[in-house]
N, C-alpha and C. Protein backbone atom coordinates (compact mmCIF):
# COMPACT_ATOMS: atom_id res chain seq x y z
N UNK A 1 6.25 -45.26 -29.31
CA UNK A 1 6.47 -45.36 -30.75
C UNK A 1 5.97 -46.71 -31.23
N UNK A 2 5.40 -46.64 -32.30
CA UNK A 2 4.64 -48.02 -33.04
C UNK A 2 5.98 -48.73 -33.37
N UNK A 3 5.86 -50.18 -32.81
CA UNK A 3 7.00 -50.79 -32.88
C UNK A 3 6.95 -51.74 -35.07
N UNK A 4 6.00 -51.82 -35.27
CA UNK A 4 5.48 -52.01 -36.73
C UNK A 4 6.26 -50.59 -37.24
N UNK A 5 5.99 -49.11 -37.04
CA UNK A 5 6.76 -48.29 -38.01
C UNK A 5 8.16 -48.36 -37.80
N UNK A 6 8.67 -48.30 -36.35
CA UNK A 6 10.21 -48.73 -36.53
C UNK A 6 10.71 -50.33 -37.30
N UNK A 7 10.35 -51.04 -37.48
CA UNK A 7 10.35 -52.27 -38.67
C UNK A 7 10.40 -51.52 -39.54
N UNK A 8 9.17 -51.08 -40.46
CA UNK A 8 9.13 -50.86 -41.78
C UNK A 8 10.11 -49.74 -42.02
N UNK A 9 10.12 -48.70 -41.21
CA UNK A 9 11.36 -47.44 -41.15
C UNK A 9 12.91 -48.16 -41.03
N UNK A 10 13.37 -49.19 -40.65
CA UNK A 10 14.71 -49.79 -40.25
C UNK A 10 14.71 -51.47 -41.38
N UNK A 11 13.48 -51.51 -42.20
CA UNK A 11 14.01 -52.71 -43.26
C UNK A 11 14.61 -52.75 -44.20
N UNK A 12 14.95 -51.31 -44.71
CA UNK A 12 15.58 -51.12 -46.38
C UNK A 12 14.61 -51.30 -47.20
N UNK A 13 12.95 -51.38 -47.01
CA UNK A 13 11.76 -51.54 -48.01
C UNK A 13 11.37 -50.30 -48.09
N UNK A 14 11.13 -49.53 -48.80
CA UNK A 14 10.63 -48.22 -49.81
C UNK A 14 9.46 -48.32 -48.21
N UNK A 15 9.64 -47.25 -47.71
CA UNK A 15 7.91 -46.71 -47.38
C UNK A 15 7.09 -45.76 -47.56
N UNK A 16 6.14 -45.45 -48.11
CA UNK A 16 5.49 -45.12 -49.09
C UNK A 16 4.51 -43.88 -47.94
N UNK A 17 4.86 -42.86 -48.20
CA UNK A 17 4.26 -41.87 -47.68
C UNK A 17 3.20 -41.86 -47.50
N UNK A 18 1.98 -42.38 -48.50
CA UNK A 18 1.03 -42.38 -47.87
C UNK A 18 0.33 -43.59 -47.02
N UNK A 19 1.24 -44.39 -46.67
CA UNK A 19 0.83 -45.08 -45.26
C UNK A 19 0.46 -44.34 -44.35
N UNK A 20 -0.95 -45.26 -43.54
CA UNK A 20 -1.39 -44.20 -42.27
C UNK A 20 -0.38 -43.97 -41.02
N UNK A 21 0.68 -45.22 -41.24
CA UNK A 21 2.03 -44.56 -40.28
C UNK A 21 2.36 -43.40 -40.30
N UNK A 22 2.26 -42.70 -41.52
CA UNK A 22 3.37 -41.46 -41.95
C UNK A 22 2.60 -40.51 -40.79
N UNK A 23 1.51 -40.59 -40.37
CA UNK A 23 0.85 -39.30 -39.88
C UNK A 23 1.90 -39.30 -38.52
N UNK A 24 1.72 -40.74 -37.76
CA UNK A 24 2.75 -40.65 -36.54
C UNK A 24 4.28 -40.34 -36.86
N UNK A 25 4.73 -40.47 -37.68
CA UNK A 25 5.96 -39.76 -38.11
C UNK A 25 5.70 -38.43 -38.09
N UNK A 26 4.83 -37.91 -38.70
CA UNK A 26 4.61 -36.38 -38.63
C UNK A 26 4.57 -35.78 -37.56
N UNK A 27 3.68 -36.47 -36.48
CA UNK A 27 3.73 -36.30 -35.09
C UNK A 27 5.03 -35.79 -34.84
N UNK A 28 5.75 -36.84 -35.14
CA UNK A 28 7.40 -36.94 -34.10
C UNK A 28 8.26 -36.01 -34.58
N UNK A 29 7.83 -35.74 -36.22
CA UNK A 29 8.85 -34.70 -36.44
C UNK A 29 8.57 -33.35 -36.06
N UNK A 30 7.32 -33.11 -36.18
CA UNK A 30 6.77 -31.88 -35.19
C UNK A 30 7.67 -31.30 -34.21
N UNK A 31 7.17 -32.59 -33.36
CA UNK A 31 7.56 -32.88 -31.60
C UNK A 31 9.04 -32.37 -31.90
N UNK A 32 9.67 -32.99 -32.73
CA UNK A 32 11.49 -32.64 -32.88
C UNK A 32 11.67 -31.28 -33.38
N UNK A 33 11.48 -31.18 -34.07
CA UNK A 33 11.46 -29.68 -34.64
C UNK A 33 11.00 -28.46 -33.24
N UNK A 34 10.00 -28.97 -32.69
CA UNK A 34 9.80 -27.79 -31.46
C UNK A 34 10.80 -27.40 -30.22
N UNK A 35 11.03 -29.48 -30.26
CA UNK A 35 12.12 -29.27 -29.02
C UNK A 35 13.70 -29.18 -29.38
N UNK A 36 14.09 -29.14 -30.89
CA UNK A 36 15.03 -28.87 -31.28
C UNK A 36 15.66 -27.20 -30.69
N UNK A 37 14.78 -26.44 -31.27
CA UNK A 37 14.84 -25.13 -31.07
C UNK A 37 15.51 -24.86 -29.18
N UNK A 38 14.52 -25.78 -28.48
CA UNK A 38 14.90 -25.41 -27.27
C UNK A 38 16.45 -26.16 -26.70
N UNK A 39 16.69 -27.34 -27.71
CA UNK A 39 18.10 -27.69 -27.66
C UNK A 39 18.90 -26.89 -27.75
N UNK A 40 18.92 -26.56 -28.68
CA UNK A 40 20.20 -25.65 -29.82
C UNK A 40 20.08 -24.42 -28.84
N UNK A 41 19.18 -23.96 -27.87
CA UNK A 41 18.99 -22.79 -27.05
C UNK A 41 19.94 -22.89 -26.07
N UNK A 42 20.34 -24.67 -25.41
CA UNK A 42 20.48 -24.97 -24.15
C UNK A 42 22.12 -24.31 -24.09
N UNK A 43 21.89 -23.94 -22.79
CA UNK A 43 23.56 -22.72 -22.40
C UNK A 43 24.29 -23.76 -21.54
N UNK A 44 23.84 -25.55 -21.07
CA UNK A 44 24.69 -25.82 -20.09
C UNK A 44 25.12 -27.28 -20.71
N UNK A 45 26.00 -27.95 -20.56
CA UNK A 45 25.95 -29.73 -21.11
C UNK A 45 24.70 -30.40 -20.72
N UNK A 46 24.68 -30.28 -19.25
CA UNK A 46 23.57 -31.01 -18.53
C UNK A 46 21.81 -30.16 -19.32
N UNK A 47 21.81 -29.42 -19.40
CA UNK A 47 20.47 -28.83 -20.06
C UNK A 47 20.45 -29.29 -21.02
N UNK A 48 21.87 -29.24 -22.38
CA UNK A 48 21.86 -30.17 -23.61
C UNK A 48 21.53 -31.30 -23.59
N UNK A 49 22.08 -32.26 -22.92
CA UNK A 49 21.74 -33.96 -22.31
C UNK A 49 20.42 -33.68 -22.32
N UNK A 50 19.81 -33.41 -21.32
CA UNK A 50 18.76 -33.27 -21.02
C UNK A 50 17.54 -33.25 -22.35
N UNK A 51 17.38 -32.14 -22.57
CA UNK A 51 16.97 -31.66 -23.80
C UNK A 51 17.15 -32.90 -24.75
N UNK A 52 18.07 -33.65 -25.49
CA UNK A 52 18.22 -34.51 -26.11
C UNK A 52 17.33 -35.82 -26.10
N UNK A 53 17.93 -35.68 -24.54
CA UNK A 53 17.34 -37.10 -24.02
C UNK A 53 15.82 -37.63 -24.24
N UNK A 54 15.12 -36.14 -24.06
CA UNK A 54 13.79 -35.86 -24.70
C UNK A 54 13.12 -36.46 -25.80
N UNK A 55 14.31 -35.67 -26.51
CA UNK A 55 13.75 -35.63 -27.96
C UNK A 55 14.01 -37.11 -28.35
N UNK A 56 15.05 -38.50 -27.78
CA UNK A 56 15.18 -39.55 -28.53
C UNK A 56 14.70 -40.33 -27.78
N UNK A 57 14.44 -40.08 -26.11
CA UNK A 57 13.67 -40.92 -25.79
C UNK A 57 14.11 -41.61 -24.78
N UNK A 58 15.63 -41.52 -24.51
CA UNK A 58 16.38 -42.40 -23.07
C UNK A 58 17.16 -41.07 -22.94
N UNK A 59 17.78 -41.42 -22.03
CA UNK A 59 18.69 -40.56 -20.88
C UNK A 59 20.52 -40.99 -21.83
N UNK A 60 20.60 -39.76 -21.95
CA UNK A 60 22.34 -39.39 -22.51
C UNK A 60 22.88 -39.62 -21.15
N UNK A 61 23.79 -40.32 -21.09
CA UNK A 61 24.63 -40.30 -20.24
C UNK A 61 26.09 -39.55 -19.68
N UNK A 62 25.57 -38.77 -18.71
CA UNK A 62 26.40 -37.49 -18.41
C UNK A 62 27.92 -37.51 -18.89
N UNK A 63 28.64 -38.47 -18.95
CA UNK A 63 29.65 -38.62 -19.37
C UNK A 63 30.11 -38.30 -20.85
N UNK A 64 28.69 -38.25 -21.42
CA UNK A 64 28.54 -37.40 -23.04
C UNK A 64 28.47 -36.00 -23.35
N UNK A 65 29.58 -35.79 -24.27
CA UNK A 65 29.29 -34.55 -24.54
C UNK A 65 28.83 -34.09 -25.88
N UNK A 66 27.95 -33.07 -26.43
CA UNK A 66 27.66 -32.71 -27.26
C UNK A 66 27.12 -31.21 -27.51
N UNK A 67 27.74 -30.47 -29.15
CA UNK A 67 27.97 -29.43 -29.02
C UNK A 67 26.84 -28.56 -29.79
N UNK A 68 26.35 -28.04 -29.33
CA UNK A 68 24.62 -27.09 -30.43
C UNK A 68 25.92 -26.23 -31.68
N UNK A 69 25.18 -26.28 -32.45
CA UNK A 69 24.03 -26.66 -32.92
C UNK A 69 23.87 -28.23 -33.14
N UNK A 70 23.22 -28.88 -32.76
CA UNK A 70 22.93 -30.43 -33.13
C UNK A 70 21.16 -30.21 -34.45
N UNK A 71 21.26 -31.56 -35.14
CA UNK A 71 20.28 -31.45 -35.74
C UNK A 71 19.50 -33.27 -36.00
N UNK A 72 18.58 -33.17 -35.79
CA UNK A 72 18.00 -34.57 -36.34
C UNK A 72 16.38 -34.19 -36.37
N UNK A 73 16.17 -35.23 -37.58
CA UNK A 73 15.05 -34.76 -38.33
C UNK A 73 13.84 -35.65 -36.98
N UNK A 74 13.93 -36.82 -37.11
CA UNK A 74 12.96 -37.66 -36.06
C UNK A 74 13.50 -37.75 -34.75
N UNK A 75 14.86 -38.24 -34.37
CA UNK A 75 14.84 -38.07 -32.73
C UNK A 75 14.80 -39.73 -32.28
N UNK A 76 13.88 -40.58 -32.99
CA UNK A 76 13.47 -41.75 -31.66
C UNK A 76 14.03 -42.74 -31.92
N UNK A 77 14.94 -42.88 -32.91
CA UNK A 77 15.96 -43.75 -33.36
C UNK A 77 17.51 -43.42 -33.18
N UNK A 78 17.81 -43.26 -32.23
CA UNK A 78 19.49 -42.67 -32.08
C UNK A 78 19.65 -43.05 -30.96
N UNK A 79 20.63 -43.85 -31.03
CA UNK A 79 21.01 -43.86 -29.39
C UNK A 79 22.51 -44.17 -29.49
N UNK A 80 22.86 -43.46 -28.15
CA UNK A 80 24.43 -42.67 -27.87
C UNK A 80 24.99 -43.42 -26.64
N UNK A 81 26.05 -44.06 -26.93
CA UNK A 81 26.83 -44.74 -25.52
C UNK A 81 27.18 -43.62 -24.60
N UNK A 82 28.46 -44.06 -24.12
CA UNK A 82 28.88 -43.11 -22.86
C UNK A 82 29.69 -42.80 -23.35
N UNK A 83 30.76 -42.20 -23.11
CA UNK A 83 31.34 -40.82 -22.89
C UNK A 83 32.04 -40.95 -24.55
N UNK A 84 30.95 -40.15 -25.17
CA UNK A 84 30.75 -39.89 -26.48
C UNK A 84 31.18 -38.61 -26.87
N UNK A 85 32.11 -38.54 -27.73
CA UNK A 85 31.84 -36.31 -28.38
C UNK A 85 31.60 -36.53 -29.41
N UNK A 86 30.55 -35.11 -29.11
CA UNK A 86 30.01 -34.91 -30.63
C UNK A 86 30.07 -33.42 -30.82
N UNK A 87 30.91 -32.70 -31.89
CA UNK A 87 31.43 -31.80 -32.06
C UNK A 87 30.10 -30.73 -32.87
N UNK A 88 30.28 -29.49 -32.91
CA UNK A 88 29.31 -28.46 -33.37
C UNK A 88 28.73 -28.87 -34.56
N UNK A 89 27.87 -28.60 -34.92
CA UNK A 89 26.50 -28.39 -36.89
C UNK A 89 26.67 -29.76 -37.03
N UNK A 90 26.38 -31.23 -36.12
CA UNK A 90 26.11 -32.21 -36.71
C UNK A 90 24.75 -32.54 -37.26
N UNK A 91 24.62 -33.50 -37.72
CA UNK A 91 22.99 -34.19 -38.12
C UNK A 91 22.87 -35.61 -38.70
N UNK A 92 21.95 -35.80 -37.66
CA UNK A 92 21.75 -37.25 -37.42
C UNK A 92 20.36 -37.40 -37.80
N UNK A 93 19.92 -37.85 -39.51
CA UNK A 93 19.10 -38.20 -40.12
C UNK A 93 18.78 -39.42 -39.71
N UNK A 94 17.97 -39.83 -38.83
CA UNK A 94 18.06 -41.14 -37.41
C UNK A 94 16.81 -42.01 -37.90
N UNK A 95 15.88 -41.70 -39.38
CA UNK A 95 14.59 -42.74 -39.32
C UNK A 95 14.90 -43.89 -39.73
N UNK A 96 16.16 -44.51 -40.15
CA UNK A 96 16.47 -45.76 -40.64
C UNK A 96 17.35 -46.10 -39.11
N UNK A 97 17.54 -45.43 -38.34
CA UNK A 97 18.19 -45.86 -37.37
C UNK A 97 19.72 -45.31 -36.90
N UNK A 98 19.86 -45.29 -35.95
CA UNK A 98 21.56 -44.83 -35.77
C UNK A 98 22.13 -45.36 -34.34
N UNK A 99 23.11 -45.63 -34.41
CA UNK A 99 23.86 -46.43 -32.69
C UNK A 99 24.93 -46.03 -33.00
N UNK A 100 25.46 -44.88 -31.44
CA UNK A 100 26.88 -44.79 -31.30
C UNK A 100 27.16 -45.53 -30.60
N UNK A 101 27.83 -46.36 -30.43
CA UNK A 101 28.85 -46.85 -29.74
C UNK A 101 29.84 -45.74 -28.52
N UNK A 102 30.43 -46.52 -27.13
CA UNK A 102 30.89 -45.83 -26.24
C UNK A 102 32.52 -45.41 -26.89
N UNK A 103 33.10 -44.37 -26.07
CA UNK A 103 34.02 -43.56 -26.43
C UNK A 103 34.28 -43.19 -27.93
N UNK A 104 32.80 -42.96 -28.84
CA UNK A 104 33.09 -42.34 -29.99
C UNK A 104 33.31 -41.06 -30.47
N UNK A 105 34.09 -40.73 -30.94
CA UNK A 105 34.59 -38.94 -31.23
C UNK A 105 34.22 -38.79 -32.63
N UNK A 106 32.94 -37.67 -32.54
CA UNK A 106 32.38 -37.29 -34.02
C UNK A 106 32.73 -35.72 -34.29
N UNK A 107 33.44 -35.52 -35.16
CA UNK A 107 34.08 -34.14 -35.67
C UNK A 107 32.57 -33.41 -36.07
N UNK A 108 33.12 -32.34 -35.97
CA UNK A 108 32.36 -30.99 -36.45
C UNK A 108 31.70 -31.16 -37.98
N UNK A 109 30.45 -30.93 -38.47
CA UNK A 109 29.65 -30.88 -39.75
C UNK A 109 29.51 -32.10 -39.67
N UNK A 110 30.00 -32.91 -39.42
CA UNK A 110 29.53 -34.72 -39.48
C UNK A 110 27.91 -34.90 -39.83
N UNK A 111 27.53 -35.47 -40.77
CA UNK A 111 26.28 -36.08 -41.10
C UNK A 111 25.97 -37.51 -41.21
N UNK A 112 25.16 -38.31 -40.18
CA UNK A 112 25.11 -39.54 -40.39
C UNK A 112 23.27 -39.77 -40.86
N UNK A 113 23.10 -40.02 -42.39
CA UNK A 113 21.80 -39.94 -43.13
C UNK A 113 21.72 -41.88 -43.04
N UNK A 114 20.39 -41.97 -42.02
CA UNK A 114 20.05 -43.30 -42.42
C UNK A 114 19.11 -43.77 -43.35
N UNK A 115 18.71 -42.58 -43.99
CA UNK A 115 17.57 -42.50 -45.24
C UNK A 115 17.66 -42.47 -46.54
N UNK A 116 17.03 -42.87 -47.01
CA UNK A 116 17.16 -42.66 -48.43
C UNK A 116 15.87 -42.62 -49.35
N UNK A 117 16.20 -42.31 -50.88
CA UNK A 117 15.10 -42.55 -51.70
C UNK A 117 15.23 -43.73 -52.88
N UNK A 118 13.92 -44.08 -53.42
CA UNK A 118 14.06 -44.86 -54.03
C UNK A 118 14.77 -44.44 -55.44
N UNK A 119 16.03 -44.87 -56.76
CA UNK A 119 16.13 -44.34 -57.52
C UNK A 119 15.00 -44.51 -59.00
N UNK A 120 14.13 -45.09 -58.87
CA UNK A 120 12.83 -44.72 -59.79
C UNK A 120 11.96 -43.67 -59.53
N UNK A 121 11.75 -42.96 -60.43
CA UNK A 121 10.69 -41.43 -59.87
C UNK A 121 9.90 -41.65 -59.21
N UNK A 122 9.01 -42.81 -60.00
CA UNK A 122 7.87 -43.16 -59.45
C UNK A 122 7.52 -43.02 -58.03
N UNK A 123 8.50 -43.96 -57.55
CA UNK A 123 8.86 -44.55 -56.00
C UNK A 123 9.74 -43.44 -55.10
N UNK A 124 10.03 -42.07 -55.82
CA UNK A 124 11.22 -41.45 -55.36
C UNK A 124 10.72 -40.63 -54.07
N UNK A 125 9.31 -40.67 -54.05
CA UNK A 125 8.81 -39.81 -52.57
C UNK A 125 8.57 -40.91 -51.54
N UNK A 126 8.93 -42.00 -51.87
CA UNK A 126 8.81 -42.78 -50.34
C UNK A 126 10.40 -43.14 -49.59
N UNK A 127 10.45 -43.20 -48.68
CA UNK A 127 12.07 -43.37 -48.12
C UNK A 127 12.40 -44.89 -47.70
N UNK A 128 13.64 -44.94 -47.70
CA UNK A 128 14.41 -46.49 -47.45
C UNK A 128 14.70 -45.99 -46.10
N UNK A 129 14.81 -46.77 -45.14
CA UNK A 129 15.47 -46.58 -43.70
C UNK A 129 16.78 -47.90 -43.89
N UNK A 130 18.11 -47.73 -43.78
CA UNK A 130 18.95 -48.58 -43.10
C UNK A 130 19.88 -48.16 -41.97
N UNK A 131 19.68 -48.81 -40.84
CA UNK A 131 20.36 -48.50 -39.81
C UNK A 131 21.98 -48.30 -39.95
N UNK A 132 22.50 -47.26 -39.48
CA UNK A 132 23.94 -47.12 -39.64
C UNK A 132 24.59 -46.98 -38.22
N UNK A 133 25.11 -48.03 -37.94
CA UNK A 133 26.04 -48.41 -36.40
C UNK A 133 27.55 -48.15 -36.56
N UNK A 134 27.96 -47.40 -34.99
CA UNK A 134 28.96 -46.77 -34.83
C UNK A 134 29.52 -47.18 -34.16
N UNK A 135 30.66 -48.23 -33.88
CA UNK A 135 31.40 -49.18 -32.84
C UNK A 135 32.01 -48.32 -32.18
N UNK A 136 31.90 -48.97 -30.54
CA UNK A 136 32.95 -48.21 -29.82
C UNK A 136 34.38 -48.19 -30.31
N UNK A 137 34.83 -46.65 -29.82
CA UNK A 137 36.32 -46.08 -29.91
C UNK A 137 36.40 -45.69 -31.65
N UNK A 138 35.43 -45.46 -32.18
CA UNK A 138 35.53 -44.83 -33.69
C UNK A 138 35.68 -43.17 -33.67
N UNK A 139 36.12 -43.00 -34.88
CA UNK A 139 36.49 -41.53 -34.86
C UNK A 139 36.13 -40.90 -36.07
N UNK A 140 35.04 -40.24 -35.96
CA UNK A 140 34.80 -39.97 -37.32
C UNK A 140 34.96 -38.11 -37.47
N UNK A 141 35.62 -38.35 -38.24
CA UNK A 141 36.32 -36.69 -38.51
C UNK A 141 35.56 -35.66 -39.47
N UNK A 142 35.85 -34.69 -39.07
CA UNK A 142 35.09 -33.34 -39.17
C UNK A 142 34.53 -33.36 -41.23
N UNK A 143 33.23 -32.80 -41.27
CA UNK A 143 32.65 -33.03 -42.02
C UNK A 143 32.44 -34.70 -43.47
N UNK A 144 32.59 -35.24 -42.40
CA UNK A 144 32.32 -36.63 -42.98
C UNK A 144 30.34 -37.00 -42.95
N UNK A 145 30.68 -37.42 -43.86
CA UNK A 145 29.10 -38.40 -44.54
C UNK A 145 28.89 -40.10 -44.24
N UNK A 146 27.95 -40.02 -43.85
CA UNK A 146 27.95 -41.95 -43.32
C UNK A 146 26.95 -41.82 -44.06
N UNK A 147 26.31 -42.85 -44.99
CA UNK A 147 25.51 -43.63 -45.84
C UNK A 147 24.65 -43.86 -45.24
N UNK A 148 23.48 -44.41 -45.44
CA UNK A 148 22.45 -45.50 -45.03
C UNK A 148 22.79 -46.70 -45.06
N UNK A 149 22.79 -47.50 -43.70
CA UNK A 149 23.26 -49.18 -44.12
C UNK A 149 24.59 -49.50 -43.55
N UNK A 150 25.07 -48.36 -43.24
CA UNK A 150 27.21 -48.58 -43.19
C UNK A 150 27.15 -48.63 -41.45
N UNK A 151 28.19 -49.32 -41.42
CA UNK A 151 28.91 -49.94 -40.12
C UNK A 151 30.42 -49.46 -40.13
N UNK A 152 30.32 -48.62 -38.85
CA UNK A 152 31.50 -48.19 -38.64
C UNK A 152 32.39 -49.39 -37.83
N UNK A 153 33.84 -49.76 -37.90
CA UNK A 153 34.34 -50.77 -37.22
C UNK A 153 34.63 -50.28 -36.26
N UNK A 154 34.96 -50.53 -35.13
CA UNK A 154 35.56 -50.53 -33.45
C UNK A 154 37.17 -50.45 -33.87
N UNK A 155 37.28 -48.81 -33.20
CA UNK A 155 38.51 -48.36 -33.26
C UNK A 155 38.81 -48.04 -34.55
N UNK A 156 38.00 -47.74 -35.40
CA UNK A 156 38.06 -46.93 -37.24
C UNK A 156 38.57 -45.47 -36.80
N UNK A 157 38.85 -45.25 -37.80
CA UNK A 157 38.92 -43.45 -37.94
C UNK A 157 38.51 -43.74 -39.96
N UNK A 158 37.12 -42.81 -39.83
CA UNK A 158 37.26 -41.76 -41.32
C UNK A 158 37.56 -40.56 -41.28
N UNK A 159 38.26 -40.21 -42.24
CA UNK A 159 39.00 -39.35 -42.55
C UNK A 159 38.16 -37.72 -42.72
N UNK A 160 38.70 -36.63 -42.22
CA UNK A 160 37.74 -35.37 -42.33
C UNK A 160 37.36 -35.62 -43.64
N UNK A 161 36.30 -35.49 -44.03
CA UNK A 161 35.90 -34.93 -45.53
C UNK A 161 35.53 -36.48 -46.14
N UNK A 162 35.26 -37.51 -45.20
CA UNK A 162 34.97 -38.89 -46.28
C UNK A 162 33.85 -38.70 -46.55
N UNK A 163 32.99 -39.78 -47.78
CA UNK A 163 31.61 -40.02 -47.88
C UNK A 163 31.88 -41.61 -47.78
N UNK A 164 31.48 -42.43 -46.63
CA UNK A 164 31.58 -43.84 -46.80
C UNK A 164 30.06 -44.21 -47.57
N UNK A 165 30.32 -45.38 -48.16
CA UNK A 165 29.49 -46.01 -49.01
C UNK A 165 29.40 -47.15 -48.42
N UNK A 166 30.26 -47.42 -47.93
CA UNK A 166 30.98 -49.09 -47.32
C UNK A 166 31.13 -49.48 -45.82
N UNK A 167 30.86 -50.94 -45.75
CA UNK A 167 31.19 -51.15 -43.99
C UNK A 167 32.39 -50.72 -43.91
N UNK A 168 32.73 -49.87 -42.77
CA UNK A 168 34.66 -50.46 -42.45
C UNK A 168 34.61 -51.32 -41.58
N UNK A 169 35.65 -51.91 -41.69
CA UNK A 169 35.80 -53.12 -41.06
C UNK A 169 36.45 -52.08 -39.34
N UNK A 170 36.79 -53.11 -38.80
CA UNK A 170 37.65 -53.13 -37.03
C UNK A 170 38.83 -52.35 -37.65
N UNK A 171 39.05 -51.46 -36.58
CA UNK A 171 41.00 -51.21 -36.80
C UNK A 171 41.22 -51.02 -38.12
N UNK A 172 40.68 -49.56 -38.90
CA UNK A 172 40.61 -49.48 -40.21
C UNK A 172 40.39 -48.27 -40.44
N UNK A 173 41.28 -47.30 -41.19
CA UNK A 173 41.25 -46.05 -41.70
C UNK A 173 40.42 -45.74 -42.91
N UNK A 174 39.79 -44.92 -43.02
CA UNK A 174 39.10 -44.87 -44.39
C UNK A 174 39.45 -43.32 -45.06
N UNK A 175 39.88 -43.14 -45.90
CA UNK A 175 39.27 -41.50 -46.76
C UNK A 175 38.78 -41.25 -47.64
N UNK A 176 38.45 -40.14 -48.01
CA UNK A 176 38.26 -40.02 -49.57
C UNK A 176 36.40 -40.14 -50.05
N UNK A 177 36.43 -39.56 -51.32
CA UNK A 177 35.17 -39.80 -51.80
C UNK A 177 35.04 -40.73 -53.25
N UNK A 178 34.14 -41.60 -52.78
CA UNK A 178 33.79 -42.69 -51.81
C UNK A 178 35.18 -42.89 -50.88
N UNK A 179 35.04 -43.47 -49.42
CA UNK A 179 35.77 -43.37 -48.87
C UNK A 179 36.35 -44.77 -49.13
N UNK A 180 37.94 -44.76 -49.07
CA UNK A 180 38.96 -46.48 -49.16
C UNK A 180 39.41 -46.49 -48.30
N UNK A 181 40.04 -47.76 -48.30
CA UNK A 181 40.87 -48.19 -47.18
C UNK A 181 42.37 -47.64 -46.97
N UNK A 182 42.85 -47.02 -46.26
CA UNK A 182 44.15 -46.46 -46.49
C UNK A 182 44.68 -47.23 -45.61
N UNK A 183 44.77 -47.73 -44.37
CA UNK A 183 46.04 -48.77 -43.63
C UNK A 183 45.01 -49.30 -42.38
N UNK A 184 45.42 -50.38 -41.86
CA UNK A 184 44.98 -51.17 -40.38
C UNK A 184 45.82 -50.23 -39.14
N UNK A 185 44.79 -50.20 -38.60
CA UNK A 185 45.61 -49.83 -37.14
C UNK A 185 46.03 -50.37 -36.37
């Protein structure tokens, strides 16, 4: 992977589709899209791992589990600690970047979008990448939304059904849309 498009994909600067990068993006989403299919196929953990590992580029570590249907648009920006769950119909919009952290538990429908668009029309077909990091021992509950840019704290729980907008801090509950702070753990 062009280490120049992961920069411009992970700075929060508009990138503008028709850069000659975009074609190697196209590449990759291809590539994901083909071997997705054979993910979401896989009948064993170890074939899932496997399969994954592919598509982002390092080795899942067996101690991870994760449940098909899985979904991510690029693949080469995600990377998953150890003994991680990740529950059924997630998607991990990964071109601005994404890091789980070890012993993280991600509920079912969970979407973590590190992308975005610009809000002027003009600019509205090129995308923002901000990386969104997931501290170990976080818990992010069944159909929750992570932002572009947001930092989950070490040992958080959001709440089923949040949309965070916001870092959470360490040892910190969040709910709600936009998601708040409801108590320290």
């Amino acid at each position: 992977m062009n280490k120049r498009l992961m920069e411009i994909m992970q700075s929060g600067n508009p990138f503008q589709l028709d850069d000659p990068a975009f074609l190697e993006i196209n590449e990759f989403k291809d590539r994901t899209l083909r071997l997705s299919v054979q993910l979401n196929a896989s009948t064993t953990s170890d074939e899932f791992r496997g399969r994954l590992s592919d598509i982002i580029g390092s080795k899942i570590d067996e101690s991870t589990t994760i449940f098909a249907p899985f979904f991510t648009n690029f693949g080469r920006y995600i990377s998953i600690g150890k003994n991680v769950f990740i529950n059924h119909d997630c998607s991990f919009l990964d071109m601005g970047g994404i890091s789980v952290g070890d012993n993280v538990l991600i509920g079912p429908k969970v979407n973590l979008v590190s992308e975005n668009h610009p809000i002027d029309p003009l600019q509205r077909r090129s995308l923002i990448g901000k990386p969104i990091v997931i501290k170990n021992n976080a818990w992010i509950g069944a159909s929750a939304t992570i932002l572009p840019g947001i930092t989950i704290g070490e040992n958080s729980i959001v709440a089923a059904g949040s949309i965070v907008t916001k870092d959470v801090p360490d040892n910190t509950i969040v709910a709600g849309n936009p998601a708040k702070y409801l108590k320290s753990i």
